[in-house]
N, C-alpha and C. Protein backbone atom coordinates (compact mmCIF):
# COMPACT_ATOMS: atom_id res chain seq x y z
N UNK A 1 -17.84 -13.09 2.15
CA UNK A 1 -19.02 -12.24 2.21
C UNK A 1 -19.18 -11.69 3.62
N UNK A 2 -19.61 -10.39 3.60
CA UNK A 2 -19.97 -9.94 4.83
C UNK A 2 -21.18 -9.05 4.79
N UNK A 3 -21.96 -9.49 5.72
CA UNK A 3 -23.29 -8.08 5.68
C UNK A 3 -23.06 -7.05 6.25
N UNK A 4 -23.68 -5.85 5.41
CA UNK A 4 -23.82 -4.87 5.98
C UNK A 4 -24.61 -3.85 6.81
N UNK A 5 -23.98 -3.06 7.83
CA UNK A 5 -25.65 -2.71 8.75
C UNK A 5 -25.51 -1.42 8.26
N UNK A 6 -27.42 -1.19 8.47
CA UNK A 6 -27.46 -0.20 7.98
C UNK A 6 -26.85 1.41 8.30
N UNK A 7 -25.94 1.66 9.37
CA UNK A 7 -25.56 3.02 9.79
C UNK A 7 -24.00 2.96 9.00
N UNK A 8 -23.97 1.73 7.99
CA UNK A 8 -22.73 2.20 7.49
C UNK A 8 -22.92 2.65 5.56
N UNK A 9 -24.53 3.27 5.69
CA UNK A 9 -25.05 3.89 4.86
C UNK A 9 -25.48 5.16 5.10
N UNK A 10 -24.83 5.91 5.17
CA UNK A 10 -25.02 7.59 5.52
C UNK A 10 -25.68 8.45 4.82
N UNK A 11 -26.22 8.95 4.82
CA UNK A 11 -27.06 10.52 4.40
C UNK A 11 -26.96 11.58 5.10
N UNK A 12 -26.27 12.78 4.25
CA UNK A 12 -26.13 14.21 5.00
C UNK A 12 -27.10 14.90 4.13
N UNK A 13 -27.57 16.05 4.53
CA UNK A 13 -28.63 16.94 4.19
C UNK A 13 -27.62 18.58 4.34
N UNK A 14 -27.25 19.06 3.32
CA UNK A 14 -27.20 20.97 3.39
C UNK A 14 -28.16 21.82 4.21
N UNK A 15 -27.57 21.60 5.66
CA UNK A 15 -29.29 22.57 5.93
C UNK A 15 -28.81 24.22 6.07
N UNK A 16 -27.60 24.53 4.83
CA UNK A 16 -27.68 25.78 4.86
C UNK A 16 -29.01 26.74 3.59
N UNK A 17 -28.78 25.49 2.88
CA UNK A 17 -29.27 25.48 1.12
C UNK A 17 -28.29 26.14 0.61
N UNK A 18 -27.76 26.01 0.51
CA UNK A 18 -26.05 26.75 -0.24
C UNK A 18 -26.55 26.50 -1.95
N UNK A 19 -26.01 27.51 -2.43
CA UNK A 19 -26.16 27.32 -3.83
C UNK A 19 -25.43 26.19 -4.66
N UNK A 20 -24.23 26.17 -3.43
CA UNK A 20 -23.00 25.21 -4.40
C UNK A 20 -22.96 24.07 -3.39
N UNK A 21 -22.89 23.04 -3.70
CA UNK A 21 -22.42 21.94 -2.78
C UNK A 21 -20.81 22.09 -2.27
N UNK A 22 -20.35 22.75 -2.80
CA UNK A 22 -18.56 23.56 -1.69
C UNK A 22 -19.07 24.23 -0.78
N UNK A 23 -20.56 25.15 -0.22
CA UNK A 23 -20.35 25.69 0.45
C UNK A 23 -21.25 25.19 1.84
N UNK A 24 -21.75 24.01 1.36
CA UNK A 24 -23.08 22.91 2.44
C UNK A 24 -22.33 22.81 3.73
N UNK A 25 -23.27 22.70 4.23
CA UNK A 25 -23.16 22.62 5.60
C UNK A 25 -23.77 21.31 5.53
N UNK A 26 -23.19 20.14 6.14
CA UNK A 26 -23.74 18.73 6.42
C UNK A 26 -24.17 18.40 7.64
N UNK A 27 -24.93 18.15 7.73
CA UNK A 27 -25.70 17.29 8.81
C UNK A 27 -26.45 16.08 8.38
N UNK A 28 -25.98 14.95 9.48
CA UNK A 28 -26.60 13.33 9.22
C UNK A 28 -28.29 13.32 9.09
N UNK A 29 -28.59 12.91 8.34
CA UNK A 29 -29.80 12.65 8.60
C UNK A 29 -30.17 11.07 9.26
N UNK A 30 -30.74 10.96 10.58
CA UNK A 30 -31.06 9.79 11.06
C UNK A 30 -31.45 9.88 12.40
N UNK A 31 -31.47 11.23 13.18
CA UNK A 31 -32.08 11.67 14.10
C UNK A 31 -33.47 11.00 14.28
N UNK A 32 -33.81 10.09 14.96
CA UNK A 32 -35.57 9.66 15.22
C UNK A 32 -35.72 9.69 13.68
N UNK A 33 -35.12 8.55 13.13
CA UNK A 33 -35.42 8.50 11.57
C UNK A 33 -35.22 6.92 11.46
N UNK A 34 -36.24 6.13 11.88
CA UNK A 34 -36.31 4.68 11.64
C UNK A 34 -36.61 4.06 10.33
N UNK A 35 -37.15 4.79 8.99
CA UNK A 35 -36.79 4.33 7.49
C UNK A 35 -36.40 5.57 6.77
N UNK A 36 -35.68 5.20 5.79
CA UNK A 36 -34.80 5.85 5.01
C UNK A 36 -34.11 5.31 3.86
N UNK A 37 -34.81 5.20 2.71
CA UNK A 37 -34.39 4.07 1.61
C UNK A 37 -34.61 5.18 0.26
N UNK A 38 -33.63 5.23 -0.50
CA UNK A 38 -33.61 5.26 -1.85
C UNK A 38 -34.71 4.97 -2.63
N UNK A 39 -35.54 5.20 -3.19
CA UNK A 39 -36.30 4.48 -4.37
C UNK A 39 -35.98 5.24 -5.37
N UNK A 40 -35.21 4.23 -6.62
CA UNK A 40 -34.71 4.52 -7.80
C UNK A 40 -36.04 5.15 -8.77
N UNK A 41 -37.27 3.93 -9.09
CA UNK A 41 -37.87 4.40 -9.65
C UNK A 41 -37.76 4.96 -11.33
N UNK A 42 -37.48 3.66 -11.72
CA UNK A 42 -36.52 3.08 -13.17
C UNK A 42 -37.62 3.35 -14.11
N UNK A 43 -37.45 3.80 -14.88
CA UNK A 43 -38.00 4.57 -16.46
C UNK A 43 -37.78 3.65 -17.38
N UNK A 44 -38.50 3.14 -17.79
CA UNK A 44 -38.74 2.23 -18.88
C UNK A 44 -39.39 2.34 -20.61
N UNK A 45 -38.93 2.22 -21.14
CA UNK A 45 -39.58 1.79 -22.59
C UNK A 45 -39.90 0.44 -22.92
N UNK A 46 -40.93 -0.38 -23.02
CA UNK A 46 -41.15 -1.52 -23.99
C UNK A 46 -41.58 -1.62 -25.29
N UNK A 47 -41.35 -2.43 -25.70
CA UNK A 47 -41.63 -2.69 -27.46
C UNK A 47 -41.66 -4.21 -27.93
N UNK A 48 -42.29 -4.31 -28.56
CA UNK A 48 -42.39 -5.34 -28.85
C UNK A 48 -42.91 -5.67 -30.93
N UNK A 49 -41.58 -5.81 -31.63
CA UNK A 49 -41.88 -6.23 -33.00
C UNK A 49 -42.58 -7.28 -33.52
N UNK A 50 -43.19 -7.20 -34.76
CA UNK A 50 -44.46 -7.98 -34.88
C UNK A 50 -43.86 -9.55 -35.11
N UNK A 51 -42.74 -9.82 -35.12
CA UNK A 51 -41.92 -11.48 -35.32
C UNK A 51 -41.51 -12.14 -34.07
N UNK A 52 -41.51 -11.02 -33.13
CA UNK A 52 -41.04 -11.71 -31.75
C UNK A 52 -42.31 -12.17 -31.41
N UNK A 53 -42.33 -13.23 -30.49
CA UNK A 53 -42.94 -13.89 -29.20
C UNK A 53 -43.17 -13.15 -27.97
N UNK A 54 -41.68 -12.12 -27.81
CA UNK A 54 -41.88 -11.67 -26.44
C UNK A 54 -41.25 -9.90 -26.71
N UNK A 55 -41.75 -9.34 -25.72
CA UNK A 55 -41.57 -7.61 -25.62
C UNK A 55 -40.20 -7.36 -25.19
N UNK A 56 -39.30 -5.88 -25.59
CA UNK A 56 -38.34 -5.90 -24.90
C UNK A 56 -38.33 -4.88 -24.17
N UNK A 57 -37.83 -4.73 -23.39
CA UNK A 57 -37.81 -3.35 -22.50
C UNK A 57 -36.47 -3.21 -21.54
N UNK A 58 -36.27 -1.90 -22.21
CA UNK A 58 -34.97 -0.72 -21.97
C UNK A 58 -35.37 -0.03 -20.67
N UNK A 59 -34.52 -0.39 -19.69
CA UNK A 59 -34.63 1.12 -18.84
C UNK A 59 -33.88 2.26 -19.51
N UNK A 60 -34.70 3.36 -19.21
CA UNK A 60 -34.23 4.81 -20.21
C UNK A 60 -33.87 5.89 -19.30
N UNK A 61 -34.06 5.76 -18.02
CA UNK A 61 -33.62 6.40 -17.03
C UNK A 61 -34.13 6.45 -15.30
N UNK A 62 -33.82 7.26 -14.46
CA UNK A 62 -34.15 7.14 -13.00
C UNK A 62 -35.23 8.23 -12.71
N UNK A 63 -35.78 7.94 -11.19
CA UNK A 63 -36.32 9.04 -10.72
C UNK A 63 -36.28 8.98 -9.50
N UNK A 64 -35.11 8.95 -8.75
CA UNK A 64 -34.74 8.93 -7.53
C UNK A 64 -35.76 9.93 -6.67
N UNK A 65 -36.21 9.03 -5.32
CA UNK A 65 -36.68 9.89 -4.41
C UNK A 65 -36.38 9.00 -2.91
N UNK A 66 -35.80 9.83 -1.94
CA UNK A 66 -35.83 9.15 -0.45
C UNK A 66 -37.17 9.65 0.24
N UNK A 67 -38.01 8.81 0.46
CA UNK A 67 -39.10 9.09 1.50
C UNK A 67 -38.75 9.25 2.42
N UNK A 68 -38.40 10.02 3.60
CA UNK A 68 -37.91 9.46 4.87
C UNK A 68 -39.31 10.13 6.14
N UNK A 69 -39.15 9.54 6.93
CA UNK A 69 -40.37 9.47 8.11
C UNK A 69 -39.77 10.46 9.56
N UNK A 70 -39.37 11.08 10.22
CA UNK A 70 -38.83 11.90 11.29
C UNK A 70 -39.67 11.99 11.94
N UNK A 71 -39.43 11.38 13.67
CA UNK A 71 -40.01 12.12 14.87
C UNK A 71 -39.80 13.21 14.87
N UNK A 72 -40.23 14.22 14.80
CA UNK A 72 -40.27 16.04 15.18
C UNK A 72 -39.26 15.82 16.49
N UNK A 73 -38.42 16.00 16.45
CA UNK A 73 -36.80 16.20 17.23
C UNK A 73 -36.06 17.59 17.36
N UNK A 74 -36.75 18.56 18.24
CA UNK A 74 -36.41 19.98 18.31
C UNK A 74 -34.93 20.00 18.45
N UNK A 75 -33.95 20.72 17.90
CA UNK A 75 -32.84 20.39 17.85
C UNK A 75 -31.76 20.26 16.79
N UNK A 76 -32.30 18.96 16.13
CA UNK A 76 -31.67 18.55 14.96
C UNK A 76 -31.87 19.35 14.22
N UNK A 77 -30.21 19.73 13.42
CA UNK A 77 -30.47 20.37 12.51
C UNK A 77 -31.18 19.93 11.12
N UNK A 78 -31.77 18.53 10.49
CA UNK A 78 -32.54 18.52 9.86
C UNK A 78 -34.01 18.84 9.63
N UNK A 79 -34.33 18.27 10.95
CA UNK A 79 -35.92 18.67 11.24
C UNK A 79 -36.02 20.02 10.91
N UNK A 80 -35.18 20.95 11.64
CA UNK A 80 -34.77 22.58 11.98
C UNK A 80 -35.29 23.11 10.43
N UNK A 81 -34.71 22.09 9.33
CA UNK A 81 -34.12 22.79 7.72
C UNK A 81 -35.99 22.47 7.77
N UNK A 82 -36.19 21.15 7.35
CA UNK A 82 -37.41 20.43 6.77
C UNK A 82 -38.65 21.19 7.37
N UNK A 83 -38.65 21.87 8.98
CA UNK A 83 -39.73 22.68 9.72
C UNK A 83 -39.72 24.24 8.98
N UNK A 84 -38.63 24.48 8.83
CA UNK A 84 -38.75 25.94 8.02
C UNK A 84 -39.27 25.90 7.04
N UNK A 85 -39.09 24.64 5.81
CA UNK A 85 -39.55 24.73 4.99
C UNK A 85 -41.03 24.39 4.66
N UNK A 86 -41.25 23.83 5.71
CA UNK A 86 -42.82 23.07 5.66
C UNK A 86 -43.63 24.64 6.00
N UNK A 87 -42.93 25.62 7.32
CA UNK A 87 -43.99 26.75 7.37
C UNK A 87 -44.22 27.48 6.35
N UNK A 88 -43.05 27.33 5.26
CA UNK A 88 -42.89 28.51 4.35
C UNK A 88 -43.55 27.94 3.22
N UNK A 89 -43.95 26.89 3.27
CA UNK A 89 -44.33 25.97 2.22
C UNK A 89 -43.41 26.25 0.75
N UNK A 90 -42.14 25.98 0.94
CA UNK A 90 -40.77 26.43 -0.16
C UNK A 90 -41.66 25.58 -1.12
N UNK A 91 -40.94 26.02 -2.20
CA UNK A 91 -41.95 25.59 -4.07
C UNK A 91 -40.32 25.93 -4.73
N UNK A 92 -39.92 25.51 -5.74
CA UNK A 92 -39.37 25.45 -7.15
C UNK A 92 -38.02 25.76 -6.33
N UNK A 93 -36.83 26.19 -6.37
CA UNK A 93 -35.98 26.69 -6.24
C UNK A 93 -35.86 26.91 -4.61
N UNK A 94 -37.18 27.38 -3.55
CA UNK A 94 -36.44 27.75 -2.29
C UNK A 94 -36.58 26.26 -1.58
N UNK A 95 -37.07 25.35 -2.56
CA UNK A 95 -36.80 24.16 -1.47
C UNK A 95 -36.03 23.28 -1.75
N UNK A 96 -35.26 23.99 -2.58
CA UNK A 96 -33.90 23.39 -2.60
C UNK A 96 -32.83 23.29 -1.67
N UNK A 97 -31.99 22.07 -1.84
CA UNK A 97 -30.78 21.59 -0.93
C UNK A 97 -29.84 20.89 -1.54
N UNK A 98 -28.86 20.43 -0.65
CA UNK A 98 -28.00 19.07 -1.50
C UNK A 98 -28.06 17.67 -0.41
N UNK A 99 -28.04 17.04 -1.15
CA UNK A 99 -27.99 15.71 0.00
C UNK A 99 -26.26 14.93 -0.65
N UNK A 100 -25.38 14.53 0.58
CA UNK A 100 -24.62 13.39 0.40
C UNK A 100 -24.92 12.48 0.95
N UNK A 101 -24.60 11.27 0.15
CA UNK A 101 -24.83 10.06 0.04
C UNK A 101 -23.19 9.51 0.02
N UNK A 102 -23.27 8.52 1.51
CA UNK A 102 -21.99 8.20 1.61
C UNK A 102 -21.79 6.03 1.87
N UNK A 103 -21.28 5.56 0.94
CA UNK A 103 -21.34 4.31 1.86
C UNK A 103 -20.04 4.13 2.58
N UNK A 104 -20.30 3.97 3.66
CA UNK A 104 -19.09 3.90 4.59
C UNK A 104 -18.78 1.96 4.61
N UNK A 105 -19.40 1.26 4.07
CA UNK A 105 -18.73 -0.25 3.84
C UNK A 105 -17.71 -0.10 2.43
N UNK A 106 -18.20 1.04 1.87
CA UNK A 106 -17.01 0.93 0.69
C UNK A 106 -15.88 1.80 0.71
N UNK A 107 -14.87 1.12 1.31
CA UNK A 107 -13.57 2.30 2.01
C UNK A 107 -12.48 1.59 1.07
N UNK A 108 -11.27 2.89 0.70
CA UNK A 108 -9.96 2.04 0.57
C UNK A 108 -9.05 3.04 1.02
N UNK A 109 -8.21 2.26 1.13
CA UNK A 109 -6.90 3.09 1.92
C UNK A 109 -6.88 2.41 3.51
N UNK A 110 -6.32 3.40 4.15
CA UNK A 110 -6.08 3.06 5.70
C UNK A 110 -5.24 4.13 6.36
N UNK A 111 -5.55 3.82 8.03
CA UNK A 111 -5.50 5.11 8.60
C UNK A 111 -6.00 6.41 8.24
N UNK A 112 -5.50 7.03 8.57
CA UNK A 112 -5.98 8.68 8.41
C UNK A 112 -6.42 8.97 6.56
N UNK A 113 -6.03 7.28 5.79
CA UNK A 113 -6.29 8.15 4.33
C UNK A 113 -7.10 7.53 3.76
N UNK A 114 -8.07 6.78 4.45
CA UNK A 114 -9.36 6.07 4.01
C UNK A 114 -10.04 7.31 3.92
N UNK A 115 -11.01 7.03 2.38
CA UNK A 115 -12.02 7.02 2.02
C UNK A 115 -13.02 6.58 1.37
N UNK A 116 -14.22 6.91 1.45
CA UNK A 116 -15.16 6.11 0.89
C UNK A 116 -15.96 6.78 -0.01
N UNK A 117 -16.94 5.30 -0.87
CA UNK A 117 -17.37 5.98 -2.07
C UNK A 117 -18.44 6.57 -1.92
N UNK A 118 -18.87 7.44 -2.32
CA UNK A 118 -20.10 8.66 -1.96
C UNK A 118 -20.48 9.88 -3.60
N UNK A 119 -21.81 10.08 -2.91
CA UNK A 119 -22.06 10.86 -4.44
C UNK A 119 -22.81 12.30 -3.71
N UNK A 120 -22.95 13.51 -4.08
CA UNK A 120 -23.23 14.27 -4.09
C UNK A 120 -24.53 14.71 -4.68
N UNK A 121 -25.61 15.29 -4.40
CA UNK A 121 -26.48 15.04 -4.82
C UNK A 121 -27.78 16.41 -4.69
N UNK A 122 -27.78 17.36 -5.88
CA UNK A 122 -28.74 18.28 -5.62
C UNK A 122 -30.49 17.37 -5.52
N UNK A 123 -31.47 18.00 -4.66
CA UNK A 123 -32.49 17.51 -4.05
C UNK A 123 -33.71 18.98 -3.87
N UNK A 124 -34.85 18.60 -4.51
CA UNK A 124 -35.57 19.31 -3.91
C UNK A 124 -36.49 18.67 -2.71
N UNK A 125 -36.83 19.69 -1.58
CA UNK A 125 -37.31 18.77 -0.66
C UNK A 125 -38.83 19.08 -0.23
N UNK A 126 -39.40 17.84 0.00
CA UNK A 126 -41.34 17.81 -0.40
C UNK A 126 -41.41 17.42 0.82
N UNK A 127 -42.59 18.02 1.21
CA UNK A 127 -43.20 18.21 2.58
C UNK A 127 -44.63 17.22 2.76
N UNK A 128 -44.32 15.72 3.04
CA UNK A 128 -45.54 14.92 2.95
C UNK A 128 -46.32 15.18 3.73
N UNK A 129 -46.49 14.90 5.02
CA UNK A 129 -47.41 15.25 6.50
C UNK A 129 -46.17 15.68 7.77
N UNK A 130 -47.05 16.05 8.76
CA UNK A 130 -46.32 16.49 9.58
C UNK A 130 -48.33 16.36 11.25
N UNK A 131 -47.70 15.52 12.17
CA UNK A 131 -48.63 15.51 12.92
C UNK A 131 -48.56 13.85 13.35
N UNK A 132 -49.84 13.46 13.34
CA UNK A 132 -49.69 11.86 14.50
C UNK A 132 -50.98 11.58 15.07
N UNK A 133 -51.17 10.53 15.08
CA UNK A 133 -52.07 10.15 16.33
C UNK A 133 -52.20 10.72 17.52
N UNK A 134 -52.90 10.68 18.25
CA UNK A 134 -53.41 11.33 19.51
C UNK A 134 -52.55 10.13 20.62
N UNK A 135 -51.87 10.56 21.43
CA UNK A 135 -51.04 9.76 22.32
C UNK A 135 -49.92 8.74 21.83
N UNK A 136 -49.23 9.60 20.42
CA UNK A 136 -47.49 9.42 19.65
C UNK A 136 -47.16 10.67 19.48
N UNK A 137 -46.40 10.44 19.16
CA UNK A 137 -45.22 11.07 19.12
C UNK A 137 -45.24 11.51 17.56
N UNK A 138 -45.40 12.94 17.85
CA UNK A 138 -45.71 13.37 16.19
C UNK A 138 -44.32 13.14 15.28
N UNK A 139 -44.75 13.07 14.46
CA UNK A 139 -43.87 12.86 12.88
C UNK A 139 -43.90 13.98 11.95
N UNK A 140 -42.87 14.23 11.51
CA UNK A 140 -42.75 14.87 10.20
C UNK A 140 -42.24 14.19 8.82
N UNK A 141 -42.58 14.11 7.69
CA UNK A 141 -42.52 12.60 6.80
C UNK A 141 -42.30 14.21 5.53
N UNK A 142 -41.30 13.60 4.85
CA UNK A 142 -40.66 14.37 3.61
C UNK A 142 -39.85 13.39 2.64
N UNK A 143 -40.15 13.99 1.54
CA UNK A 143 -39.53 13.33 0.86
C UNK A 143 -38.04 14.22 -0.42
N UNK A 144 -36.82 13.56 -0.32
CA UNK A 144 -36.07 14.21 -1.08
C UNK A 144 -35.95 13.86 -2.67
N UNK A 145 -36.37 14.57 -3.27
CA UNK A 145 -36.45 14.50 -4.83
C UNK A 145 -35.51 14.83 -5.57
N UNK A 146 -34.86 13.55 -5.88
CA UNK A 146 -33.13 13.99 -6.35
C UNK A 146 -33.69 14.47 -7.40
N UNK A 147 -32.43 15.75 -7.93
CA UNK A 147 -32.45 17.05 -9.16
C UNK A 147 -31.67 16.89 -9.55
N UNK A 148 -31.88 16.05 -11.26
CA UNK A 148 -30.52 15.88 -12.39
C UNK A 148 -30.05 14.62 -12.03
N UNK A 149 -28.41 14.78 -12.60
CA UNK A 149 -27.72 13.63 -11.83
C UNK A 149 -27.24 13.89 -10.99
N UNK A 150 -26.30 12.81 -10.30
CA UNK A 150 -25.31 12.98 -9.07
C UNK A 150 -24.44 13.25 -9.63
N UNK A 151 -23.39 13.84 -8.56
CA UNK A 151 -21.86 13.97 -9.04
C UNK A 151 -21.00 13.36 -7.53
N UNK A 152 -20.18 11.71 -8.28
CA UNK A 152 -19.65 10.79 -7.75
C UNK A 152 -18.51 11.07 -7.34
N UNK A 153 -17.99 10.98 -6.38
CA UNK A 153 -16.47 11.16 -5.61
C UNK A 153 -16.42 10.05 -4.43
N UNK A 154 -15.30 10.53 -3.61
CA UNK A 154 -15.42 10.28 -2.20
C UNK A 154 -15.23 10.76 -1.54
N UNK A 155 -15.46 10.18 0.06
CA UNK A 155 -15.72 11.16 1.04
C UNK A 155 -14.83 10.88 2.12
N UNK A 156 -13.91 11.62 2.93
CA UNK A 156 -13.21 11.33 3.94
C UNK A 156 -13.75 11.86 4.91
N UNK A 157 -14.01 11.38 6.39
CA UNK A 157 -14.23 11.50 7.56
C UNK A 157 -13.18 11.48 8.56
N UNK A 158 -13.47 13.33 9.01
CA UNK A 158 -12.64 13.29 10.18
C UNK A 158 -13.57 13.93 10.84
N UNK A 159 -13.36 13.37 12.47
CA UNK A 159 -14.23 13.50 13.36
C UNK A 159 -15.70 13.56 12.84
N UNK A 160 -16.22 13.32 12.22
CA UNK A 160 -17.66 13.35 12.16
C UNK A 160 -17.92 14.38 10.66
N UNK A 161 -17.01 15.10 10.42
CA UNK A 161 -16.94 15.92 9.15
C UNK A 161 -16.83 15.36 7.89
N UNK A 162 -17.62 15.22 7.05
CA UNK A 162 -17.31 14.57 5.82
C UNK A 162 -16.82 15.63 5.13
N UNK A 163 -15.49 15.11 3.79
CA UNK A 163 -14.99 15.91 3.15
C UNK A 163 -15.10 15.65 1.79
N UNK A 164 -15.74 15.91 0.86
CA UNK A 164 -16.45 15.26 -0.60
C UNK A 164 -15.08 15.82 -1.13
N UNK A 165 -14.91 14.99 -1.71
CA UNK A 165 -13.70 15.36 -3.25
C UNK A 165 -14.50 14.40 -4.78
N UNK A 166 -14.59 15.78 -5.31
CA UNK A 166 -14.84 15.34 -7.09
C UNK A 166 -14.25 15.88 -8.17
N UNK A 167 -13.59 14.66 -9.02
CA UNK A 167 -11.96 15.21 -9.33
C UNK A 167 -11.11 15.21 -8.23
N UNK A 168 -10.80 17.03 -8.28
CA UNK A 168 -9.50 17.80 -7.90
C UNK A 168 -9.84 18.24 -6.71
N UNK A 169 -11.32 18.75 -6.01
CA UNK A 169 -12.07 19.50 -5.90
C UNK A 169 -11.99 19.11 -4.41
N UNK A 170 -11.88 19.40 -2.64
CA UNK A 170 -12.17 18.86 -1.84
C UNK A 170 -13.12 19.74 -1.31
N UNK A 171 -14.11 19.40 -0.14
CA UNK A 171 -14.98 20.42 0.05
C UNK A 171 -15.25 19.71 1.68
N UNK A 172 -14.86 20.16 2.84
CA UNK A 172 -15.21 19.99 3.98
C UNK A 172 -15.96 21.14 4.97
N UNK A 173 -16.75 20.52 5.30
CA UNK A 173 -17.78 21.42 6.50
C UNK A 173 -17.74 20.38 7.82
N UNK A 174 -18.22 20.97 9.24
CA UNK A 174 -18.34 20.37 10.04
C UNK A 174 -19.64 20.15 10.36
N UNK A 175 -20.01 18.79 10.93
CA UNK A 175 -21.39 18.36 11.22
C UNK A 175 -21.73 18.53 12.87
């Protein structure tokens, strides 16, 4: 057994909004970004027939959303995406993006031909607060609302560039 830390759990953000995830532009999200967690947010049915004792219950599906919290970090190209969209207040379609999702503890291969398992992931993105207390350091707090399912591949890293392949399909941008 070995634990894992958390920067070998990656998140990139499209901050072009590309229509297609071949044509994203990636950038890490983790800039002045101290939480950053998944919540699945599991869909359930219970039931319970009139002979049983006890209820059963099916999960029936997900509702993925990452909350994540950002110091306002002039610069980064995420803040950059998430500040445009907060002035424009984007709705249905323009606040759309893609997010990859990469775990970098799950690698195979070696040398130059490691990669790891990672999913691809259309996202609309919600604009929680943006501001702070009086003497901090303002925040901008959004949340990404995964759209549909994912589409699972992996991801190779060179120099800092992730390169998603699903199937046949490879797709590299630089970060």
């Amino acid at each position: 057994m070995e634990k894992i830390k958390r920067p070998l759990i990656a998140h990139f953000l499209d901050t072009s909004q590309a229509f297609a995830y071949a044509d994203a532009e990636w950038a890490r999200i983790g800039v002045n970004v101290t939480e950053a967690s998944t919540e699945y947010n599991p869909q359930s049915e219970t039931s319970q027939d009139i002979i049983s004792e006890s209820a059963a219950t099916e999960i029936t599906g997900y509702q993925p959303t990452m909350p994540v919290s950002q110091q306002c970090t002039k610069g980064d190209p995420v803040f950059e995406l998430v500040t445009k969209l907060r002035r424009a207040r984007a709705t249905l379609s323009d606040s759309h993006s893609w997010a990859l999702n990469v775990d970098l503890w799950d690698k195979t291969g070696e040398g130059a031909s490691v990669s790891y398992a990672a999913e691809v992931q259309e996202v609309s993105i919600q604009i929680d607060t943006y501001g702070g207390a009086g003497g901090e350091a303002p925040v901008q707090e959004y949340t990404l609302n995964y759209v549909g399912d994912p589409i699972p591949g992996t991801v190779t890293m060179t120099g800092g560039t992730p390169v998603f392949t699903a199937g046949s399909t490879a797709v590299s941008q630089e970060v």
